[in-house]
N, C-alpha and C. Protein backbone atom coordinates (compact mmCIF):
# COMPACT_ATOMS: atom_id res chain seq x y z
N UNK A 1 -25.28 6.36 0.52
CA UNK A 1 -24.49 7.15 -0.40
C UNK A 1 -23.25 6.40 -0.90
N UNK A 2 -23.20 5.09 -0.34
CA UNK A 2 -21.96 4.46 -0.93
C UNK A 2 -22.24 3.38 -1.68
N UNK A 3 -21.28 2.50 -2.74
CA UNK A 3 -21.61 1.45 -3.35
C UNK A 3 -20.48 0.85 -3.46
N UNK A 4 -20.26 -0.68 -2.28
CA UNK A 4 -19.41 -1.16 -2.47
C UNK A 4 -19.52 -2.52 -3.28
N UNK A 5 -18.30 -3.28 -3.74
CA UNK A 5 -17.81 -4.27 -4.49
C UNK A 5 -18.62 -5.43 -4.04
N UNK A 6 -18.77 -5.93 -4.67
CA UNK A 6 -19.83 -7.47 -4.59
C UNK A 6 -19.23 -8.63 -3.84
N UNK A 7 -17.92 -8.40 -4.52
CA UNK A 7 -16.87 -9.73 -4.56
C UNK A 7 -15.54 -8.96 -3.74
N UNK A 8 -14.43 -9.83 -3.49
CA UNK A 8 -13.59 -9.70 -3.06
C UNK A 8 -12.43 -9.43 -4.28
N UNK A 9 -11.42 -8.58 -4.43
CA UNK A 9 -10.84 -8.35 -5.49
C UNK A 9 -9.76 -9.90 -5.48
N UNK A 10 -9.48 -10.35 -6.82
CA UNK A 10 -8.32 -11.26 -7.17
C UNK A 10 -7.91 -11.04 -8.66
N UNK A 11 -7.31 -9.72 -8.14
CA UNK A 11 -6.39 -9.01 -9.27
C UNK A 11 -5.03 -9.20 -9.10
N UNK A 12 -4.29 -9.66 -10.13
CA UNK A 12 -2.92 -9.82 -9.84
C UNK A 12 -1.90 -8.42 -10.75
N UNK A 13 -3.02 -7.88 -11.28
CA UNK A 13 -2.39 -6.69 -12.03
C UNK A 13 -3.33 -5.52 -11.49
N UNK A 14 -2.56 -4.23 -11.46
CA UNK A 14 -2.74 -2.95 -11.17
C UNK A 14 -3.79 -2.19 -12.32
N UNK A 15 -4.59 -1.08 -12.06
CA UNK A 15 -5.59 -1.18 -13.26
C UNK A 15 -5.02 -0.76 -14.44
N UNK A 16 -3.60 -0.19 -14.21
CA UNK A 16 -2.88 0.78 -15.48
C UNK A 16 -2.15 -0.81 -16.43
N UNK A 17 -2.38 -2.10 -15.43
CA UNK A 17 -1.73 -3.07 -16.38
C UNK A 17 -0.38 -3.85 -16.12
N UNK A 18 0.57 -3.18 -14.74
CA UNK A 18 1.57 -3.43 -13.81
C UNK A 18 1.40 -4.78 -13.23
N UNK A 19 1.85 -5.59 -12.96
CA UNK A 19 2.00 -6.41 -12.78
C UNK A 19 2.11 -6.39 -10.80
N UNK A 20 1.58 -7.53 -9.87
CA UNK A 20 1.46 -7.47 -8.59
C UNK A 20 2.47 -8.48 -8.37
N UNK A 21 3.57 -8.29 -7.67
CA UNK A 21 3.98 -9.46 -7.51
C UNK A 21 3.39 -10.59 -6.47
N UNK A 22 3.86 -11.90 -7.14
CA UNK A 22 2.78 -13.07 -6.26
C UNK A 22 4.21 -13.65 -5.78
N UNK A 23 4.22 -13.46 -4.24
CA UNK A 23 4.62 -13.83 -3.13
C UNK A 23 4.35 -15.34 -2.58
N UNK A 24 4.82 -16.43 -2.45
CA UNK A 24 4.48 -17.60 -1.48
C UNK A 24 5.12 -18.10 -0.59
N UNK A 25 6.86 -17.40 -0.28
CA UNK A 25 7.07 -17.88 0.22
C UNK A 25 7.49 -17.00 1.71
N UNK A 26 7.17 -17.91 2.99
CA UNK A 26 6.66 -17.26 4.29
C UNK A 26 8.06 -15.93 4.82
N UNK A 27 9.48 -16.29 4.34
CA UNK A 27 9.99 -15.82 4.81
C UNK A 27 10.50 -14.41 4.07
N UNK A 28 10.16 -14.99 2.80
CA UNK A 28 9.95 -13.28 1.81
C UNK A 28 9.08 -12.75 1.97
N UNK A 29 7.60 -13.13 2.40
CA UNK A 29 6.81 -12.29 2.37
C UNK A 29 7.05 -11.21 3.90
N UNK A 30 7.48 -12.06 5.32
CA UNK A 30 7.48 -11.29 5.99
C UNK A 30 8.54 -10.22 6.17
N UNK A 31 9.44 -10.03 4.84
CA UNK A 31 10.75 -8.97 4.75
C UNK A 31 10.35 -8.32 4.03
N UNK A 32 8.88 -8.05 3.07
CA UNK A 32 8.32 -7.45 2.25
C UNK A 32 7.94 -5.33 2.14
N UNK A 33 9.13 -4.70 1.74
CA UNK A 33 8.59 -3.28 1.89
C UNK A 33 8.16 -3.08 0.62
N UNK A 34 7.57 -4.02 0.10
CA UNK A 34 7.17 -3.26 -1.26
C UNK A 34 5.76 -4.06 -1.68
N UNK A 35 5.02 -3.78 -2.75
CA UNK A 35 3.75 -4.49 -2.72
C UNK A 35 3.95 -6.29 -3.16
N UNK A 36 2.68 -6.71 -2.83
CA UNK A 36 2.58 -8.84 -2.53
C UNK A 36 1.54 -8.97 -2.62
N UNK A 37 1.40 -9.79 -3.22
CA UNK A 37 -0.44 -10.28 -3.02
C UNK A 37 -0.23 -12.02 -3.05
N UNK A 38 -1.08 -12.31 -2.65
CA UNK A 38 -1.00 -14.35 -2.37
C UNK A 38 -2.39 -14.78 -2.17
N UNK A 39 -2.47 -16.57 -2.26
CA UNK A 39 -4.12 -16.61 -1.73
C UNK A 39 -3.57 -17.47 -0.67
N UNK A 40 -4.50 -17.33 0.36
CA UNK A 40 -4.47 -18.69 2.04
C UNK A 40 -3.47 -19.47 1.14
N UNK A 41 -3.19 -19.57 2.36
CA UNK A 41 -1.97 -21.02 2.12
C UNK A 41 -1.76 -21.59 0.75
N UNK A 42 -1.52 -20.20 0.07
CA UNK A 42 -0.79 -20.20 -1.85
C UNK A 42 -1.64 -21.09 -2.30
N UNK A 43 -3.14 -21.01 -2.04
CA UNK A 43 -4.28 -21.90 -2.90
C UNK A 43 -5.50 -21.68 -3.41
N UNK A 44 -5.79 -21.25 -4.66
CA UNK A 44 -7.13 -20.32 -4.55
C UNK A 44 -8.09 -20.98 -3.92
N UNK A 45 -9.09 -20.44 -3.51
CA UNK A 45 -10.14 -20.86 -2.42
C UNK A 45 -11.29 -21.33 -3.17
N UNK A 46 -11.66 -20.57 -4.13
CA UNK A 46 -13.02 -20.59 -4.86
C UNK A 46 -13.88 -19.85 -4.12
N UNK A 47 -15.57 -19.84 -4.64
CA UNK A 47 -16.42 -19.65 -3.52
C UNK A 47 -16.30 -17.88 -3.16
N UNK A 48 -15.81 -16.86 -4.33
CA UNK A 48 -15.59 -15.86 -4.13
C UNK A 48 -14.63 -15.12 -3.16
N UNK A 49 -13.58 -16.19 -2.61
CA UNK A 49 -12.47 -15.61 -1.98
C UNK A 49 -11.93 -15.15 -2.70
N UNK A 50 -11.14 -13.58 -2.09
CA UNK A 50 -9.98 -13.41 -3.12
C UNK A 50 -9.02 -13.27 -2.30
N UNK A 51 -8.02 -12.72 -3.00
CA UNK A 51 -6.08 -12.62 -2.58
C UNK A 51 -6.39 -11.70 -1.64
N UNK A 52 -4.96 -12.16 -0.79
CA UNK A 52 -4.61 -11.20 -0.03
C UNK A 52 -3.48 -10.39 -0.29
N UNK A 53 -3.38 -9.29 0.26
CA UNK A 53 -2.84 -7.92 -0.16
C UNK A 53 -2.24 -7.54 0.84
N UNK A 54 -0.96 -7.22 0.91
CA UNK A 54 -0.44 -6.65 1.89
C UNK A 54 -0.48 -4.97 1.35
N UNK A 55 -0.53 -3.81 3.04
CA UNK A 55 -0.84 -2.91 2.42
C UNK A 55 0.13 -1.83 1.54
N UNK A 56 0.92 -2.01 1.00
CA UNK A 56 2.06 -2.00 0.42
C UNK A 56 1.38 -1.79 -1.00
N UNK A 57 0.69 -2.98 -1.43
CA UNK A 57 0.24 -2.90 -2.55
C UNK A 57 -1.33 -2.19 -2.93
N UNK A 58 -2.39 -1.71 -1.54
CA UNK A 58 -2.83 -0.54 -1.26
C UNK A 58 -2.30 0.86 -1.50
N UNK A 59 -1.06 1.13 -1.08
CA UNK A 59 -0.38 2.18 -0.82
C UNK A 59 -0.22 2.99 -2.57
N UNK A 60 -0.15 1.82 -3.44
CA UNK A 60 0.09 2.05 -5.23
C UNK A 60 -0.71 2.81 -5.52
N UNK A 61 -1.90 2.76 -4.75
CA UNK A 61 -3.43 3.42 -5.31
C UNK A 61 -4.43 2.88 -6.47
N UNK A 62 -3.88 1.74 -7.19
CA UNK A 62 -4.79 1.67 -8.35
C UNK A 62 -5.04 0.04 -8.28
N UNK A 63 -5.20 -0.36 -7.57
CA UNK A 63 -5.42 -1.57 -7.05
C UNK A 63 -6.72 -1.92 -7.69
N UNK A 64 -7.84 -1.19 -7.60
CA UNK A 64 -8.93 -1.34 -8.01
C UNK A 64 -8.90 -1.38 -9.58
N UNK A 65 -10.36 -2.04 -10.33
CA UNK A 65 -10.31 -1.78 -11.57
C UNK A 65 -11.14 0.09 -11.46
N UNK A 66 -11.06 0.61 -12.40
CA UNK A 66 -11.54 1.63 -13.04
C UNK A 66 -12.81 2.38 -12.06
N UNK A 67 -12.59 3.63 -11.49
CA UNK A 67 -13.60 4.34 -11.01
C UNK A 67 -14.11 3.59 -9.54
N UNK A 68 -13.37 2.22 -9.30
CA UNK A 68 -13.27 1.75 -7.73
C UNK A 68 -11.92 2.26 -7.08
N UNK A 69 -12.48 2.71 -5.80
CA UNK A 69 -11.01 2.43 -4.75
C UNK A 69 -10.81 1.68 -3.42
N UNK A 70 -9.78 1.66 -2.51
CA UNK A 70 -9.73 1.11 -1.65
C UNK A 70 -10.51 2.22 -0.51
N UNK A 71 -11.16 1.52 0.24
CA UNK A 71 -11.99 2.56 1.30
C UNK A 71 -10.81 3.52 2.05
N UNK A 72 -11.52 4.33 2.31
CA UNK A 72 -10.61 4.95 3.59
C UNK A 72 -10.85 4.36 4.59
N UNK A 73 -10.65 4.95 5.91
CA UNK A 73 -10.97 4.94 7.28
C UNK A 73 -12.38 5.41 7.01
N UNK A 74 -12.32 6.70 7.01
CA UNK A 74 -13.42 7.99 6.93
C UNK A 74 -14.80 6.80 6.27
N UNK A 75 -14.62 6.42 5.04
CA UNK A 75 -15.54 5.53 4.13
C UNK A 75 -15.90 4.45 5.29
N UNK A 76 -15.20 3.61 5.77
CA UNK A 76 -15.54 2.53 6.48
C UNK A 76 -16.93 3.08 7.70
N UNK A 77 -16.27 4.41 8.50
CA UNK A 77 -17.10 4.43 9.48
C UNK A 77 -18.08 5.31 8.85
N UNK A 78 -18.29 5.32 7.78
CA UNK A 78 -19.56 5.88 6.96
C UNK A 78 -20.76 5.05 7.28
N UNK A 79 -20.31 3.77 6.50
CA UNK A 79 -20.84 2.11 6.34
C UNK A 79 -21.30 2.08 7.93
N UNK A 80 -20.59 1.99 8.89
CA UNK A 80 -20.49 1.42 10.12
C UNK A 80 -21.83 2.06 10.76
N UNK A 81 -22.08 3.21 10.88
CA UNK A 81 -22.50 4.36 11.16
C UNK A 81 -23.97 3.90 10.45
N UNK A 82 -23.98 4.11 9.45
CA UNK A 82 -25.43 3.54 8.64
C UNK A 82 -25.36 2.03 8.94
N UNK A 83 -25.08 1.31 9.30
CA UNK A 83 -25.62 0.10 9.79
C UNK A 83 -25.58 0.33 11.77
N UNK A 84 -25.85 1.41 12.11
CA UNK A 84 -26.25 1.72 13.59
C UNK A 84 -25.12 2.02 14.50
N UNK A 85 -23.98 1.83 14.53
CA UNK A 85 -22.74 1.97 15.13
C UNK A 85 -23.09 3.77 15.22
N UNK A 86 -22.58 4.07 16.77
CA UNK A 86 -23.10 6.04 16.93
C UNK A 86 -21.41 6.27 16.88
N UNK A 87 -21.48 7.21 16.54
CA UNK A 87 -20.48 8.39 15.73
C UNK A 87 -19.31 8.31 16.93
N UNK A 88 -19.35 8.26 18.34
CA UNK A 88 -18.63 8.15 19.15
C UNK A 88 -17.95 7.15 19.30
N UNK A 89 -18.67 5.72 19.19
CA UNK A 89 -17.71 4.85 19.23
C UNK A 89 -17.13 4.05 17.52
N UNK A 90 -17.69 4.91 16.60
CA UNK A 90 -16.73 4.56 15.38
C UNK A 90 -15.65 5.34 15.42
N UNK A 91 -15.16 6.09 16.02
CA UNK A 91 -14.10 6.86 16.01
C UNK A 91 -12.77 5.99 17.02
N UNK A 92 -13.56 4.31 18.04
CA UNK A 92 -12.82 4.42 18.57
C UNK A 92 -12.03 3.07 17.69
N UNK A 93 -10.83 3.07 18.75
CA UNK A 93 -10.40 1.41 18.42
C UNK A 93 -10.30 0.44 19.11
N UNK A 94 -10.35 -0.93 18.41
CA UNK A 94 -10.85 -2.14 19.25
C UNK A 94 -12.11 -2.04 18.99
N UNK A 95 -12.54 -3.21 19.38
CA UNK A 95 -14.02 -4.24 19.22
C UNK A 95 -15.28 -2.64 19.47
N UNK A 96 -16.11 -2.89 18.53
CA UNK A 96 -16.79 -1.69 18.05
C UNK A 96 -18.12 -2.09 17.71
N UNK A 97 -19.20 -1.13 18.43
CA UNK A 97 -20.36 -1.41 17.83
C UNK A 97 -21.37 -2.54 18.59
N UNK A 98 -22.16 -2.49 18.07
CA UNK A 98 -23.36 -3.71 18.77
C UNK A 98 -23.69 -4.79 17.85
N UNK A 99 -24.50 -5.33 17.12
CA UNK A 99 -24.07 -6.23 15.64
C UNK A 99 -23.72 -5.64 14.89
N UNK A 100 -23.23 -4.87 14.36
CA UNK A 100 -22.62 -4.02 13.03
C UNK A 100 -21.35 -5.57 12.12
N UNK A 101 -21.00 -5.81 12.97
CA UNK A 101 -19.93 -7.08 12.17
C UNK A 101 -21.13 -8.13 11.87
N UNK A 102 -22.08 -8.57 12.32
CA UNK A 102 -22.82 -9.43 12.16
C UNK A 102 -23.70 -9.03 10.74
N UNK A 103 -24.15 -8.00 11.14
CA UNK A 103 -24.67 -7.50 9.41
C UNK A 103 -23.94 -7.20 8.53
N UNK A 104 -23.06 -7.20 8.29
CA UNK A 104 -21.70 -7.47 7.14
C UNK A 104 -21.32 -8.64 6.71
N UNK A 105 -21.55 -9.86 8.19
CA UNK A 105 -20.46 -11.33 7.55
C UNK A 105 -22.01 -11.97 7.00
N UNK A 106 -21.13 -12.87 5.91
CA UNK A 106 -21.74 -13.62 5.34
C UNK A 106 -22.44 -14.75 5.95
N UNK A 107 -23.73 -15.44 5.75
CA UNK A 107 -23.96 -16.25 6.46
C UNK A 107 -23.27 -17.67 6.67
N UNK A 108 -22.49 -17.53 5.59
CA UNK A 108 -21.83 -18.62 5.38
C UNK A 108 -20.42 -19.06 5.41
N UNK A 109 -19.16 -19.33 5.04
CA UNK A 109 -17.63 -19.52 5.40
C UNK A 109 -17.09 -19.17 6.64
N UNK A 110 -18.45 -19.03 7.99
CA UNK A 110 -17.36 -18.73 8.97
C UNK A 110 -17.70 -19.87 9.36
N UNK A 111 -16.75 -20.40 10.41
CA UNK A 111 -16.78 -21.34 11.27
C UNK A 111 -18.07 -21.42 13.28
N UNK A 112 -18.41 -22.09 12.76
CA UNK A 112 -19.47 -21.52 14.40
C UNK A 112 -18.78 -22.23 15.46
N UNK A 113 -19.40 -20.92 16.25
CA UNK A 113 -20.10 -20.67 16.51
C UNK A 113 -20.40 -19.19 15.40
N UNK A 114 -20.66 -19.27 14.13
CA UNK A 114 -20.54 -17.89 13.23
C UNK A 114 -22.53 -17.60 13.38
N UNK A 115 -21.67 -16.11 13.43
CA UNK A 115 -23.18 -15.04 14.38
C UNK A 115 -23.22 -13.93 12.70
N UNK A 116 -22.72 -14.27 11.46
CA UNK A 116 -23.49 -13.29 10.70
C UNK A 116 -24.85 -13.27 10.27
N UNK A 117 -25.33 -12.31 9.54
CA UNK A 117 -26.78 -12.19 9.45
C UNK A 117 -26.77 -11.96 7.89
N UNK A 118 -25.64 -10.86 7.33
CA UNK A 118 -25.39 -10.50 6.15
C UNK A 118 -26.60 -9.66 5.49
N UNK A 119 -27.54 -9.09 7.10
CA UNK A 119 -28.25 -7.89 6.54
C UNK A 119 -28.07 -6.66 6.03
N UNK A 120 -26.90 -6.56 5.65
CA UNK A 120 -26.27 -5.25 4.93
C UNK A 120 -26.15 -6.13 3.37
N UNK A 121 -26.49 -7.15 2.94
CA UNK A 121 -25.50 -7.37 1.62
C UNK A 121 -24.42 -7.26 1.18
N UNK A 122 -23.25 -6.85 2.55
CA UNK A 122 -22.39 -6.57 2.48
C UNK A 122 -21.50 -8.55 2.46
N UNK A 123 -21.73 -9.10 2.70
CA UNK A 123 -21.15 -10.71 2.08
C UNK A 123 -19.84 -10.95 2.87
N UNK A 124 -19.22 -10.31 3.56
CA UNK A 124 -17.92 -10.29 3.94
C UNK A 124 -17.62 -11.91 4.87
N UNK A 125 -16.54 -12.40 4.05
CA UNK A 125 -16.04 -13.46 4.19
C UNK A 125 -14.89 -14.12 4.90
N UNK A 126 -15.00 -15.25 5.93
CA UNK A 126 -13.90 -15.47 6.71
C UNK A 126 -13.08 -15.89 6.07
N UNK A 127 -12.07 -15.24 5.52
CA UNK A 127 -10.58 -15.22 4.82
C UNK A 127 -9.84 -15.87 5.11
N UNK A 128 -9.18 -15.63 6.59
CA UNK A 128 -8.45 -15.72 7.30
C UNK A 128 -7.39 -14.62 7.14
N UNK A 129 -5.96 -14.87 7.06
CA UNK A 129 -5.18 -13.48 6.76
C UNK A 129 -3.61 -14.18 6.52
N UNK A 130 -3.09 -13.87 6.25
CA UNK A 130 -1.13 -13.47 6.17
C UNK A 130 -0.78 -12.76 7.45
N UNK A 131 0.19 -13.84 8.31
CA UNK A 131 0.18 -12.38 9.21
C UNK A 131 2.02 -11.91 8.70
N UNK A 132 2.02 -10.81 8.40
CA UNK A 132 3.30 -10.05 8.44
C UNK A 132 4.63 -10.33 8.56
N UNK A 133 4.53 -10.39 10.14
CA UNK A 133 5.93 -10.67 11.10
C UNK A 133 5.93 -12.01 10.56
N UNK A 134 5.15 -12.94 10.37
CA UNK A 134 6.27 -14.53 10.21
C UNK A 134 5.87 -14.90 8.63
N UNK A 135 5.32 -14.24 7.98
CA UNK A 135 4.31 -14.82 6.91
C UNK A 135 3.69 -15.92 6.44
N UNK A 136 3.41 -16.46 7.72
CA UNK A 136 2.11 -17.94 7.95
C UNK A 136 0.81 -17.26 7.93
N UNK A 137 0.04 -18.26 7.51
CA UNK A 137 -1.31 -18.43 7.49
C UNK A 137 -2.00 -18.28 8.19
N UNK A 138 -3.58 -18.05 8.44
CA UNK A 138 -3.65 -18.36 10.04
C UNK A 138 -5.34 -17.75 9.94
N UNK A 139 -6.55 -18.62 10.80
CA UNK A 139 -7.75 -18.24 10.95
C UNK A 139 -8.96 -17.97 9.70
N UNK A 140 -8.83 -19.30 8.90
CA UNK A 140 -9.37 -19.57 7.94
C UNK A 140 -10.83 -19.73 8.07
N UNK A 141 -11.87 -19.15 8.10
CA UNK A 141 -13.18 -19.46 8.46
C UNK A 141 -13.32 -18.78 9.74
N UNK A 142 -12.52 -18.46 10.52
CA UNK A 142 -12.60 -17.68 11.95
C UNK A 142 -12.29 -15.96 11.83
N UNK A 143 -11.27 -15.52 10.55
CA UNK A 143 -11.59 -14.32 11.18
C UNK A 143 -11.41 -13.61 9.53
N UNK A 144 -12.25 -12.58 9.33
CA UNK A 144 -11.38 -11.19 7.76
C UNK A 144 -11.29 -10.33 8.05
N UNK A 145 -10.19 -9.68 7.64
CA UNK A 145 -9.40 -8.31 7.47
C UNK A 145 -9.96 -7.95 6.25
N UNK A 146 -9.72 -6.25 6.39
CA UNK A 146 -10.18 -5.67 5.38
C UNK A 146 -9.06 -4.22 5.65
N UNK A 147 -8.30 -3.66 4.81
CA UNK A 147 -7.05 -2.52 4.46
C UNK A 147 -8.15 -1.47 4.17
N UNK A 148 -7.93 -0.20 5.15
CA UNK A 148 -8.49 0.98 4.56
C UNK A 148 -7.18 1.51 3.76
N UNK A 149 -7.59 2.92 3.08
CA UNK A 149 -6.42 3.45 2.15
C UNK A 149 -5.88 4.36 3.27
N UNK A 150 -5.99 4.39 4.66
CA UNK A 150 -5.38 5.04 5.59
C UNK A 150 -4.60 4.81 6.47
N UNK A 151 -3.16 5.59 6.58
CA UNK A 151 -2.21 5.52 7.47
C UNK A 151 -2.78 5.69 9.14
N UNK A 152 -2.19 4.98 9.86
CA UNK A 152 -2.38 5.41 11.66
C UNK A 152 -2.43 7.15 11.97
N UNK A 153 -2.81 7.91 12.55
CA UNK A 153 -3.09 9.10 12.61
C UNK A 153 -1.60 9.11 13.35
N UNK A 154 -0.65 8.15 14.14
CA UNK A 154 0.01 8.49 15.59
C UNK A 154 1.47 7.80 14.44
N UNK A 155 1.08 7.28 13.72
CA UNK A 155 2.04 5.83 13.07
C UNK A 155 2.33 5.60 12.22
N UNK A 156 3.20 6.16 11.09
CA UNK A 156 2.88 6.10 9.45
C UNK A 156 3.16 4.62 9.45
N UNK A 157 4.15 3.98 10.01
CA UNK A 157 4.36 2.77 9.89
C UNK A 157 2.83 1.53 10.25
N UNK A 158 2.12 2.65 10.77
CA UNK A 158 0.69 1.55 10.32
C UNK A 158 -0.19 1.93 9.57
N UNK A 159 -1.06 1.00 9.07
CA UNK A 159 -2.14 1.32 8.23
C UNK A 159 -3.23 0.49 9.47
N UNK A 160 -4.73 1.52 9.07
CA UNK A 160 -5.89 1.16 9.45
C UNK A 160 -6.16 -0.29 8.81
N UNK A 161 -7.28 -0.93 9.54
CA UNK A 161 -7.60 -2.09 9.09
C UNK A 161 -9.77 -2.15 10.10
N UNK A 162 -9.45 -3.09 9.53
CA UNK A 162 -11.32 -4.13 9.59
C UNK A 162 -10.94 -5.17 10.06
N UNK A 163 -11.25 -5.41 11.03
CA UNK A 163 -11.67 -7.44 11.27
C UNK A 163 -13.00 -8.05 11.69
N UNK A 164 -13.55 -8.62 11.01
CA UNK A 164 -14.82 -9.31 11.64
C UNK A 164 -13.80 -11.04 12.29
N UNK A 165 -14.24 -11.06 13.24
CA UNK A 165 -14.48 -12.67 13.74
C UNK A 165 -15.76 -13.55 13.90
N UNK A 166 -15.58 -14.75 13.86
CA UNK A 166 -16.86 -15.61 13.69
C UNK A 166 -17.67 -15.56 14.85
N UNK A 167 -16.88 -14.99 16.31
CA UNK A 167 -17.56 -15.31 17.47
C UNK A 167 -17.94 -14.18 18.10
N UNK A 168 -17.58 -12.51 16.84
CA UNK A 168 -17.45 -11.23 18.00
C UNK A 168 -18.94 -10.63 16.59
N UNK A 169 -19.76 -9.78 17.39
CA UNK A 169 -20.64 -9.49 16.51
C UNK A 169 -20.51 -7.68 16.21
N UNK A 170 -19.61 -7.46 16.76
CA UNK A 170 -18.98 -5.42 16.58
C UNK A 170 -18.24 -5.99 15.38
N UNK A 171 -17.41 -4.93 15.09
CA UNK A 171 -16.42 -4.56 14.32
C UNK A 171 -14.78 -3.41 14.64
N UNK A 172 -13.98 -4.61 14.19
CA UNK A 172 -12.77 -4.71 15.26
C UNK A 172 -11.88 -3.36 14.65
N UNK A 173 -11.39 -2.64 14.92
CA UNK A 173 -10.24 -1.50 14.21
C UNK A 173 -9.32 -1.04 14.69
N UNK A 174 -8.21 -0.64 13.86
CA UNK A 174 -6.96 -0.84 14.38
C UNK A 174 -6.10 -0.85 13.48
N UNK A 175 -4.94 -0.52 14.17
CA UNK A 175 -4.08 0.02 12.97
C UNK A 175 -2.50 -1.70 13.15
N UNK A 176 -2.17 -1.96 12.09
CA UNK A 176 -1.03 -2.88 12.34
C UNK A 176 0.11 -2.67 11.02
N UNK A 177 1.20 -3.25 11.04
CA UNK A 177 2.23 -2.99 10.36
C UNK A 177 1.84 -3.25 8.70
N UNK A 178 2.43 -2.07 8.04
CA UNK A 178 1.63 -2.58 6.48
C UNK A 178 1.90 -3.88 5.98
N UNK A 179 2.88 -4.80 6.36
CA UNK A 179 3.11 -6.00 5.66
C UNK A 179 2.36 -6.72 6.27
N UNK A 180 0.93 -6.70 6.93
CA UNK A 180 0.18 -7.00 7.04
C UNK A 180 0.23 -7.98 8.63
């Protein structure tokens, strides 16, 4: 019942036409309460990577082009759930599931020991990420994040998130600070 995005978004404008601001440098980005977007180590990747997003610039809502949005929580463990993950442990957090991350990652950009299968067509790609607190780089081919459009149930100050790693074959969840 769902139909997600092919590609990874690398939009630097909002769909109404707003402008995203592009962030590179480590110590502005990690003082960031407002929306940022950047690519790995301020370099486009090619190869269908796109930007990263702190969730700040989630939070705008129109991130997507036209009649797309950012998943929820709820949406994610939809997906999770139809690729075999049982209803009990998508609800939990931390490392999740039996291959469910493995049928999502792509067979290709992770680093091996990389265990995807990419029997969902779901393509999901080792990114790596921005982390927040210092705004360095970090786990390029080893691990992707993915921003639901949902706050922590316990935490407004967090937002839900996705991680596949190259070496874990569940699917990781969890909530961390929106500046990613």
């Amino acid at each position: 019942t769902q139909l997600w995005m092919q590609e990874d978004l690398r939009t630097t404008r909002y769909s109404g036409g707003d402008e995203i601001p592009f962030v590179t440098d480590s110590i502005s980005w990690r003082n960031l309460t407002t929306p940022a977007c950047c690519w790995y180590n301020n370099t486009p990747q090619g190869n269908g990577f796109g930007l990263i997003y702190n969730w700040y610039t989630i939070e705008v809502g129109n991130l997507c082009p036209t009649g797309w949005h950012v998943p929820s929580d709820s949406e994610f463990m939809i997906l999770e759930r139809f690729l075999g993950m049982s209803d009990l442990e998508s609800n939990n957090t931390g490392w999740r599931g039996t291959n469910q991350g493995d049928q999502l990652k792509s067979t290709s950009t992770w680093y091996r020991p990389a265990t995807g299968t990419n029997s969902s067509g779901f393509s999901a790609l080792g990114e790596g990420y921005r982390l927040g607190k210092r705004g360095n780089f970090a786990d390029f081919g080893i691990v992707g994040y993915w921003w639901s459009s949902t706050l922590h149930w316990s935490d407004a100050t967090l937002a839900l998130y996705r991680r596949l790693d190259n070496k874990e074959s569940g699917v990781y969840r969890a909530g961390v600070n929106k500046a990613g």
